[in-house]
N, C-alpha and C. Protein backbone atom coordinates (compact mmCIF):
# COMPACT_ATOMS: atom_id res chain seq x y z
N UNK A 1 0.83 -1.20 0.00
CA UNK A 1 0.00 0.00 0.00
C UNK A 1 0.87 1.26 0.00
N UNK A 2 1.90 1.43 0.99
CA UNK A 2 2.99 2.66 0.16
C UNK A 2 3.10 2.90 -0.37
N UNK A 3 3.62 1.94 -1.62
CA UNK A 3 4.05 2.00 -2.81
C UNK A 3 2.78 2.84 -4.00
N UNK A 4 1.91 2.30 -3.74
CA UNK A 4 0.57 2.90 -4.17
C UNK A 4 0.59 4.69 -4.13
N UNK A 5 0.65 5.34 -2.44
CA UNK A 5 0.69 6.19 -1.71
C UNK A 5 1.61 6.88 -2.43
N UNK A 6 3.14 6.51 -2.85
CA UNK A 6 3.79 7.46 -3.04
C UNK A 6 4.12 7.68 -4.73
N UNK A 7 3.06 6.66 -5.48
CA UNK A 7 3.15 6.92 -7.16
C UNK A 7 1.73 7.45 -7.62
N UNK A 8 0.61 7.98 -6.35
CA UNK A 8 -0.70 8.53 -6.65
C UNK A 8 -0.12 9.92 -7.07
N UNK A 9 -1.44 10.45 -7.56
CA UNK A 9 -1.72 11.63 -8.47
C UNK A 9 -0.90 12.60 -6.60
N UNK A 10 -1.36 12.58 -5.72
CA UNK A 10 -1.45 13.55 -5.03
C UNK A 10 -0.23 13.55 -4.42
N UNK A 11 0.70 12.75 -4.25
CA UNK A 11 1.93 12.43 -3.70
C UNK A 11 3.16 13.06 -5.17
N UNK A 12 2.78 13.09 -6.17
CA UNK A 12 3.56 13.68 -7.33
C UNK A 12 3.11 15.01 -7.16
N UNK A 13 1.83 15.69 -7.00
CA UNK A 13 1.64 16.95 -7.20
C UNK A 13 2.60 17.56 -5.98
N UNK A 14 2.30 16.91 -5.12
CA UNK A 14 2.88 17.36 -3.49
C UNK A 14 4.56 17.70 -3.79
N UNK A 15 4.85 16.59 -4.39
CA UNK A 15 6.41 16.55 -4.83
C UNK A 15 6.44 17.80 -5.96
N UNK A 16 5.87 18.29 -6.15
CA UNK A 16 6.00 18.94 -7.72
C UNK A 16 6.39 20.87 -6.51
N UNK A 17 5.25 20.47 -6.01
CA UNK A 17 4.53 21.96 -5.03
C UNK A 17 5.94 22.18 -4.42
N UNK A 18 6.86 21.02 -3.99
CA UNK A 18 7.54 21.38 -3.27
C UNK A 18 9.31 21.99 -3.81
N UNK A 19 9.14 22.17 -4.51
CA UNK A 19 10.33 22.39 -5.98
C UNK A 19 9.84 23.53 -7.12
N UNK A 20 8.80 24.43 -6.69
CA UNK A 20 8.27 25.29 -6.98
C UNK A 20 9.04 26.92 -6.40
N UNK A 21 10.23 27.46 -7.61
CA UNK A 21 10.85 28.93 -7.59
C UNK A 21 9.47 29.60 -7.63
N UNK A 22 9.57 30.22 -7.11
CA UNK A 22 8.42 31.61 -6.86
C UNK A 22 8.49 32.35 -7.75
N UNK A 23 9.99 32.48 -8.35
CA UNK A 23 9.86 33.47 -9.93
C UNK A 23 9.28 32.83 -10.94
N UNK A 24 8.30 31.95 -10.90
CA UNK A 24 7.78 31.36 -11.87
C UNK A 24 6.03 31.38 -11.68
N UNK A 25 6.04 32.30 -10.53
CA UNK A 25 4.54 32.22 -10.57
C UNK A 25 4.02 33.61 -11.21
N UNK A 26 2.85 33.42 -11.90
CA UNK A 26 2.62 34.66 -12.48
C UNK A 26 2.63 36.01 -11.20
N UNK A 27 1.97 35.94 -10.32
CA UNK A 27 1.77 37.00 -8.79
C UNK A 27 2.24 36.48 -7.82
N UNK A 28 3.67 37.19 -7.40
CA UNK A 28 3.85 36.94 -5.76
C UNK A 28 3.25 38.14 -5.38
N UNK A 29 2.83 38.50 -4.27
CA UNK A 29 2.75 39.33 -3.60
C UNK A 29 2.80 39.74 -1.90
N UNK A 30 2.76 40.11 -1.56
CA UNK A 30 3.03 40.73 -0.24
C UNK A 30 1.96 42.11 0.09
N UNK A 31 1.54 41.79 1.79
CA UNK A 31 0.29 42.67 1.90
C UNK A 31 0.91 44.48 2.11
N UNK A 32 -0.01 44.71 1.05
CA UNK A 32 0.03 46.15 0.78
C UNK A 32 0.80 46.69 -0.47
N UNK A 33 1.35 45.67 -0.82
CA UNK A 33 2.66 46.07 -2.22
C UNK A 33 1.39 46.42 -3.28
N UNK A 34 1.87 47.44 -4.47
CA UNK A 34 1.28 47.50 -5.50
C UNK A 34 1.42 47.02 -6.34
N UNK A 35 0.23 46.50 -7.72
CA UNK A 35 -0.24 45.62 -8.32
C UNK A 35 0.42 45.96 -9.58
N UNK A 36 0.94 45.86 -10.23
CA UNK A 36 1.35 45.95 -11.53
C UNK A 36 0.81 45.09 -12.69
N UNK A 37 -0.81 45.88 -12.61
CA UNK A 37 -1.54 44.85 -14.06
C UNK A 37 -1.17 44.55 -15.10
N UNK A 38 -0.24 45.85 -15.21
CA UNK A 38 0.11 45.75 -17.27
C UNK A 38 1.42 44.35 -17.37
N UNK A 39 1.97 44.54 -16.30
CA UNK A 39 3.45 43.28 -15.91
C UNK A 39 2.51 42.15 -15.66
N UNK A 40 1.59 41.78 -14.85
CA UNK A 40 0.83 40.44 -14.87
C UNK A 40 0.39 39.88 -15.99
N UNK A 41 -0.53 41.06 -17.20
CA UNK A 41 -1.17 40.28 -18.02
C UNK A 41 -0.18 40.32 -19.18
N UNK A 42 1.30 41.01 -18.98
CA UNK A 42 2.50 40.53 -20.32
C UNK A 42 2.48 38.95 -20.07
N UNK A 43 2.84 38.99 -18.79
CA UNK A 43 3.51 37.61 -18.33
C UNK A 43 2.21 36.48 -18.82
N UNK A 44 1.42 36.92 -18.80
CA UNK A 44 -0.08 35.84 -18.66
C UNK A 44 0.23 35.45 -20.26
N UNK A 45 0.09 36.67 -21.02
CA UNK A 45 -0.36 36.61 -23.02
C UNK A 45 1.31 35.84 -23.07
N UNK A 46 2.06 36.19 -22.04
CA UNK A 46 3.41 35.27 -22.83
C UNK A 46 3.59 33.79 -22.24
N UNK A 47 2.71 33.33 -21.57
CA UNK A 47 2.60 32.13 -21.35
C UNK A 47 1.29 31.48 -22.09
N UNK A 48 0.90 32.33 -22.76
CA UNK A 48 -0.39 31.48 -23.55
C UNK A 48 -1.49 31.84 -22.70
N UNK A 49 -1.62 32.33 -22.01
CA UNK A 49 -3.32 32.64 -21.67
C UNK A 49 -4.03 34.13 -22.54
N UNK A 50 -5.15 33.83 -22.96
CA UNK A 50 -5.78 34.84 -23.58
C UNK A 50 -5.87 35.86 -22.77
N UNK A 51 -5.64 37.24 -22.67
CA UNK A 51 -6.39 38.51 -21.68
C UNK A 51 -7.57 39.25 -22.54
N UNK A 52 -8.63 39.08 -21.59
CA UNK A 52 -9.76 40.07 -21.69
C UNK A 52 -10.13 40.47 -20.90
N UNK A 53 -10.01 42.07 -21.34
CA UNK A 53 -10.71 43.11 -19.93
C UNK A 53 -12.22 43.60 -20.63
N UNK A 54 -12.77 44.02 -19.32
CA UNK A 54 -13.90 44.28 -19.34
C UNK A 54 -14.36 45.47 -19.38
């Protein structure tokens, strides 16, 4: 049953989460820092996500 435990979906994601640089997430942030939309949605259209504003 270990063996099971540590080749499931949730034991790889866990492993994945844990090897995760922070410069790779689209938003770090910190409370009170300002938002830099136009730098979020470069980063977004240059990873392939569509932007639409409203």
């Amino acid at each position: 049953m270990e063996k099971l435990i540590q080749t499931s979906a949730e034991a790889k994601a866990i492993e994945r989460i844990k090897n995760i640089d922070e410069t790779e997430w689209i938003v770090v942030l910190e409370p009170g820092k300002k938002i830099n939309i136009d730098k979020i949605n470069e980063r977004a259209a240059y990873r392939g996500y569509n932007i639409l504003l409203s």
